[in-house]
Protein backbone atom coordinates (compact mmCIF):
# COMPACT_ATOMS: atom_id res chain seq x y z
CA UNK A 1 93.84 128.88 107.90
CA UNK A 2 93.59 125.79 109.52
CA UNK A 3 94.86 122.29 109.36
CA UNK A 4 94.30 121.06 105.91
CA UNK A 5 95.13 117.27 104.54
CA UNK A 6 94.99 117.16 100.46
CA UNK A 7 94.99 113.44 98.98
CA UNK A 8 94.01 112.40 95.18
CA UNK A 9 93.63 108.93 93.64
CA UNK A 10 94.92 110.57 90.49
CA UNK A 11 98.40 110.97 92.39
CA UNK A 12 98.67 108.52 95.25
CA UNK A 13 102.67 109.07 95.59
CA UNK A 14 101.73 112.74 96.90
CA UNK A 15 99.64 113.88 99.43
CA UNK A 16 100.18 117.90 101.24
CA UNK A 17 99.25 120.00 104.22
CA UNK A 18 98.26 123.76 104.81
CA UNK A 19 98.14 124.84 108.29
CA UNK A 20 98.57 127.14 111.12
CA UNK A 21 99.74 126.88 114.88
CA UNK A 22 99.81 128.25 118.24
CA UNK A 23 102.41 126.80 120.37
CA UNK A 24 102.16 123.62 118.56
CA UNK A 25 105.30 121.32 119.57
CA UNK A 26 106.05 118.70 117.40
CA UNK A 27 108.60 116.22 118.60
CA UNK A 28 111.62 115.29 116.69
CA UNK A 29 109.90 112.55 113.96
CA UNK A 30 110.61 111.18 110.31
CA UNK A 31 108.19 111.19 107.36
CA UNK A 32 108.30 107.65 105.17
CA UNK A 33 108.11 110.62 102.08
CA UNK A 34 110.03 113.02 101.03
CA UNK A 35 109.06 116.36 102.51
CA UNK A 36 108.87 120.08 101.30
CA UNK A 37 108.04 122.59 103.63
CA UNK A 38 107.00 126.07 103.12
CA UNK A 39 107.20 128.86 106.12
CA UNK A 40 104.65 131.06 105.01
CA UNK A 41 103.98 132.95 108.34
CA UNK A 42 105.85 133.62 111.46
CA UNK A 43 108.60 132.33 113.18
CA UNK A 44 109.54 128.61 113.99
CA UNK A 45 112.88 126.79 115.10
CA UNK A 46 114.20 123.48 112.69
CA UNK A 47 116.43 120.68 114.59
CA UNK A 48 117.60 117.91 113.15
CA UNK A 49 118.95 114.90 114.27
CA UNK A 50 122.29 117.02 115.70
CA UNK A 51 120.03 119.30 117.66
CA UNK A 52 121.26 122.22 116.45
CA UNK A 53 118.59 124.92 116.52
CA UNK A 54 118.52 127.03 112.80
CA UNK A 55 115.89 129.45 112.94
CA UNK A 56 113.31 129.97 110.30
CA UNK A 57 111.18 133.11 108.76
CA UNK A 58 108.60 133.74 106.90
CA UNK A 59 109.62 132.50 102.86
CA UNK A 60 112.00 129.58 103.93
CA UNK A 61 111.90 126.22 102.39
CA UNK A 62 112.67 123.22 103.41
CA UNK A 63 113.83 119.95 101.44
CA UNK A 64 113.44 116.73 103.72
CA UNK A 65 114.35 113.04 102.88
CA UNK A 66 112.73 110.23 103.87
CA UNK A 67 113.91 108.57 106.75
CA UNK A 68 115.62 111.62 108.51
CA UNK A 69 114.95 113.08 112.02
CA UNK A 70 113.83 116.57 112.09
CA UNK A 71 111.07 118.85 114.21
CA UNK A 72 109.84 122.57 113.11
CA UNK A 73 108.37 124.31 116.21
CA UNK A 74 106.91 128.13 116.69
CA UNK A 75 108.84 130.86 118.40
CA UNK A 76 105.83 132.17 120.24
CA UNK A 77 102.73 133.11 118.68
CA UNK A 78 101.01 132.19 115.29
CA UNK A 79 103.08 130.60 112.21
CA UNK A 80 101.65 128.90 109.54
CA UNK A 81 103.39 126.50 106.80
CA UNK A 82 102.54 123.83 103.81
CA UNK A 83 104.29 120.55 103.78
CA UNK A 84 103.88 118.47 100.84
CA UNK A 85 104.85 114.90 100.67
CA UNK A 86 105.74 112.82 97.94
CA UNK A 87 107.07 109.05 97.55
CA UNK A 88 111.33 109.25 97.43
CA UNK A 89 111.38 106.41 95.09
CA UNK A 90 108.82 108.58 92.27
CA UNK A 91 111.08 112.12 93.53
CA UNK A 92 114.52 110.11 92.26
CA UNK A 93 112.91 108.75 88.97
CA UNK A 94 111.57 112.37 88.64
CA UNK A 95 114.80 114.13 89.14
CA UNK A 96 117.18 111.49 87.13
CA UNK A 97 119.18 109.10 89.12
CA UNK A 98 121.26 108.68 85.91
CA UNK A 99 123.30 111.38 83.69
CA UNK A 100 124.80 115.02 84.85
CA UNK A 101 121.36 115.46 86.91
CA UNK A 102 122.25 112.29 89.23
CA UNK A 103 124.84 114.27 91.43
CA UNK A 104 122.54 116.92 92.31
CA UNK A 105 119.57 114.68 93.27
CA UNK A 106 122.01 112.26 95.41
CA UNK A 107 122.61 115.62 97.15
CA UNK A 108 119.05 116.57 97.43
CA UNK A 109 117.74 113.48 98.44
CA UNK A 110 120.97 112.46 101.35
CA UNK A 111 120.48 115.67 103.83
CA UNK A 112 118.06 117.63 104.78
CA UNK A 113 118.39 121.41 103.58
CA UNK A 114 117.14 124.73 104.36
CA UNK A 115 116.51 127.35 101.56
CA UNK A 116 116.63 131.10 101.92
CA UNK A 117 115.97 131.57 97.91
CA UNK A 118 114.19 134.54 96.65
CA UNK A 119 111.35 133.36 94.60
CA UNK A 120 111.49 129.47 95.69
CA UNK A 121 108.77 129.63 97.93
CA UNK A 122 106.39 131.16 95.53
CA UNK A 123 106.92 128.50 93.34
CA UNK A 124 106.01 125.61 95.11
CA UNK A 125 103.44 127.54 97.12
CA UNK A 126 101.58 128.27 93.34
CA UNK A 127 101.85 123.87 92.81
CA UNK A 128 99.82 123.55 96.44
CA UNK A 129 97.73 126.05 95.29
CA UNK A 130 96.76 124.27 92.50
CA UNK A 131 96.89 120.83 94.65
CA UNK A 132 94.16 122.52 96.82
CA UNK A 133 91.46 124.36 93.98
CA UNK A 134 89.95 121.04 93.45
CA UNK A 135 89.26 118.82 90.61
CA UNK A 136 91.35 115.70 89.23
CA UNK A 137 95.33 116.90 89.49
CA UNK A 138 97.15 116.98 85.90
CA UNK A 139 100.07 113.96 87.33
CA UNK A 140 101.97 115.12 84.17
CA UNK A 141 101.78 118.59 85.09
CA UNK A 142 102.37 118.29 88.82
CA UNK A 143 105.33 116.08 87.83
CA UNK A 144 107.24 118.46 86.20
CA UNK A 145 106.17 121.76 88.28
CA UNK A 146 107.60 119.15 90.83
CA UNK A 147 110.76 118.40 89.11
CA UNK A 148 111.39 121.67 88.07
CA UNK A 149 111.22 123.02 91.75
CA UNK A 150 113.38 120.65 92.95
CA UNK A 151 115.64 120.42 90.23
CA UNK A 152 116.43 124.59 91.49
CA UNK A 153 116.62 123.49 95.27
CA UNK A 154 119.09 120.88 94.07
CA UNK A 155 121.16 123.42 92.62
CA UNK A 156 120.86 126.29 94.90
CA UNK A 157 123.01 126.78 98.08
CA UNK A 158 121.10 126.44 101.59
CA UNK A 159 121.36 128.00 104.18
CA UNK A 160 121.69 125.06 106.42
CA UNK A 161 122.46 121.44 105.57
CA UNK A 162 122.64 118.49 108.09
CA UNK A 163 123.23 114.93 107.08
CA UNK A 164 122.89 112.07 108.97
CA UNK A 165 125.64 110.47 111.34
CA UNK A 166 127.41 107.90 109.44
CA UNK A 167 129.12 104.94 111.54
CA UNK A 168 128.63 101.67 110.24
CA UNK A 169 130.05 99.66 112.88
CA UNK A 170 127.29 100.97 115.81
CA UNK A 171 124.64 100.43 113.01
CA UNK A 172 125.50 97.38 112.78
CA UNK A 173 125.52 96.33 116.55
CA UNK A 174 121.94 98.19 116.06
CA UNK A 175 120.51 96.49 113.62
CA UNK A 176 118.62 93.60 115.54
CA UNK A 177 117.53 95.96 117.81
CA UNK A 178 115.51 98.19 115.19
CA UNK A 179 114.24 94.73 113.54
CA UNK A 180 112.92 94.53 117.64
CA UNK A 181 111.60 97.70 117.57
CA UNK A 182 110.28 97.28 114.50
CA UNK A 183 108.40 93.83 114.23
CA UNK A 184 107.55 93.14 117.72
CA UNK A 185 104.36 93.33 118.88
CA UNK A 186 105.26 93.75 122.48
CA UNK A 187 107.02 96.49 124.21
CA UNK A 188 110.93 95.16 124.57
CA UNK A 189 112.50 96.51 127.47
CA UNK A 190 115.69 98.79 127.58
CA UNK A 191 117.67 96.04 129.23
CA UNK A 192 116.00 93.66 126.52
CA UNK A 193 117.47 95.52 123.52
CA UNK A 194 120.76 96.58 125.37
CA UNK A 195 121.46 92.69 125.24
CA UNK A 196 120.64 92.30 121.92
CA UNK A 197 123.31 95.31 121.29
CA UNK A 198 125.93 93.88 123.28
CA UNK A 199 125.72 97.39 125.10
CA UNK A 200 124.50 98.99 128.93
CA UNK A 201 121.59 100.88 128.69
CA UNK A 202 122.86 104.12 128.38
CA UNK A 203 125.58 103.36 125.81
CA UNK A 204 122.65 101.68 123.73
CA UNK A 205 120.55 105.67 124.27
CA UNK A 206 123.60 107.13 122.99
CA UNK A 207 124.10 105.02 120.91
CA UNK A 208 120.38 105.23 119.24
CA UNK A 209 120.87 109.03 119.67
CA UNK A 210 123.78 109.27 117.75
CA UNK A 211 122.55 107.22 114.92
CA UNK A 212 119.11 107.91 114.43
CA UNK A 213 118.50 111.03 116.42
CA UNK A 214 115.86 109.53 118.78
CA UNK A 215 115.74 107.15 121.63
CA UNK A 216 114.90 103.45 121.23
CA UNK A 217 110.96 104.18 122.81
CA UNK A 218 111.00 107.52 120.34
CA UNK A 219 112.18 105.16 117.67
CA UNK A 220 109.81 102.51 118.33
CA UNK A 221 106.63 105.76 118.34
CA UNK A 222 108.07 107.30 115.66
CA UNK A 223 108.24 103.98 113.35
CA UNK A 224 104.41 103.27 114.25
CA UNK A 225 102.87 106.67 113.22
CA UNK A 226 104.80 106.78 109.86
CA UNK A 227 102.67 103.15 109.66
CA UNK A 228 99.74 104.78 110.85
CA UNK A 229 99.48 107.68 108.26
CA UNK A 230 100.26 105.09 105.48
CA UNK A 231 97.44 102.75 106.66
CA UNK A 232 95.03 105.81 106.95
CA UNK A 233 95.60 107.18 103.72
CA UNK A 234 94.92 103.31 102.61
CA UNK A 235 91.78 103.45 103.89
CA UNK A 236 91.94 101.83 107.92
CA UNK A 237 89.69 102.94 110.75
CA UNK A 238 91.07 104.54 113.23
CA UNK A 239 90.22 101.25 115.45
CA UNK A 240 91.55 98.86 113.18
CA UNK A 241 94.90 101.09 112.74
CA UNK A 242 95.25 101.49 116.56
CA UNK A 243 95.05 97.85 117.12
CA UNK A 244 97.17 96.41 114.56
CA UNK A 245 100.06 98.72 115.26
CA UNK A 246 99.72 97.46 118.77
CA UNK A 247 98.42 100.76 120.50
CA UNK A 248 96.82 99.87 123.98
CA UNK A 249 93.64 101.81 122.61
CA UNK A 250 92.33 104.75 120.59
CA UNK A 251 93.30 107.00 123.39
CA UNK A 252 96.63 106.06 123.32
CA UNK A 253 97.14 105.84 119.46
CA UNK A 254 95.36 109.37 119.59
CA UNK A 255 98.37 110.72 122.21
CA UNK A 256 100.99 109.20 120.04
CA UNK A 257 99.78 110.17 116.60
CA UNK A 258 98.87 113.86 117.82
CA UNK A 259 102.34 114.47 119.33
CA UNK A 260 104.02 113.55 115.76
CA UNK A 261 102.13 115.03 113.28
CA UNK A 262 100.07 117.79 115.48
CA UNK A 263 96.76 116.43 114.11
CA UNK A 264 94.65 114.04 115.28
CA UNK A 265 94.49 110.48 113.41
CA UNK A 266 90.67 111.06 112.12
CA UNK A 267 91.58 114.85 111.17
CA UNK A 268 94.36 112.97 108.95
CA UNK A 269 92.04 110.63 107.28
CA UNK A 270 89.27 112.99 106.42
């Protein structure tokens, strides 16, 4: 099997992958989605924003939230796995953010979680299967094969749950430097954004580190491909996306792109 991108007009807030790897290293990234990933082959190693290594097998699932620092890499050898992706906002209005369903889909949707559930894969590996046949999607059909899927995850135990560092007072002294980061359209320097933070340069890494789970130039990548892959699936070229995300050319875009989503950026908008 190799890398495989579904997409559908019929159900833009979803979009899913099949695919297989040799020694294929992600680096630690977010998705602007919420993620489900299935381990169908293989053996790979999950970190999180902690760095603590949890390792996976063959039948695993999953559950990632928007917004949250992770990477999935192979122990040696061939794995392969299925991610699908689906807009948080249309996940929470799927699952109920109101009634006796709201506490489990707070939990769901505020850490990431690893399932070891005997017959959860096969269930959302039958919904990708039907992603992939072909044809216009049923949205009212994926919906609830979706919400019923998750509604088991959010009630289920996993086998490892890691949510994210919560200090208010260093996100604070962060927060102009990810609006930096974020909207400028020039490379800050370190000593640049440890100004704006009040902090050294180291205590500002740390501090980024601690918080987000990557450095301020991770952050700044990171940020930039989740914009890519939402511009692509909108329709950009891949010159038009490199330049107006500020890439110094396609070759560069290409480097950046690759190393966080182990595809290239035209494989991803096929």
């Amino acid at each position: 099997m190799t890398a495989e991108f579904w997409r559908s007009d019929a159900l833009p807030q979803l979009e899913s992958r099949r695919s297989c790897r040799e020694v294929a290293c992600y680096r630690p990234h977010t998705h602007d989605r919420f993620s489900i990933g299935l381990i169908d082959a293989g053996e790979s190693s999950f970190t999180g924003a902690s760095g603590r290594a949890v390792e996976l097998r063959s039948g695993d699932v999953l559950c990632i939230p928007a917004g949250h620092v992770h990477a999935c890499n192979p122990e040696g050898g061939r794995w392969e796995y299925q991610m699908i992706h689906a807009d948080q906002t249309w996940i929470r209005r799927l699952l109920g953010a109101a009634g006796p369903e709201a506490g489990e889909t707070e939990r769901l949707l505020g850490a990431i979680s690893v399932f070891r559930v005997p017959g959860l894969h096969r269930r959302f590996d039958a919904l990708n299967e039907r992603l992939f046949a072909g044809g216009v999607p049923d949205p009212a059909r994926i919906g609830d094969e979706l919400r019923n899927g998750l509604r088991r995850c959010a009630r289920a135990v996993p086998l490892h749950r890691e949510a994210p560092v919560s200090d208010p007072e260093t996100s604070t002294r962060l927060r102009a430097v990810i609006a930096r980061l974020r909207d400028d359209e020039t490379v800050p320097t370190l000593d640049e954004l440890a100004e704006l933070a009040g902090m050294s340069r180291f205590q500002l890494i740390r501090a980024m580190k601690r918080t987000t789970g990557l450095t301020p130039t991770s952050w700044r990548h990171d940020h930039r491909v989740n914009a890519a892959r939402r511009l692509l699936r909108e329709g950009g070229t891949l010159a038009g996306v490199a330049a107006e995300l500020g890439f110094a050319d396609q070759s560069h875009f290409h480097r950046v792109f690759r190393s966080h989503v182990a595809s290239t950026p035209g494989s991803y908008r096929a």
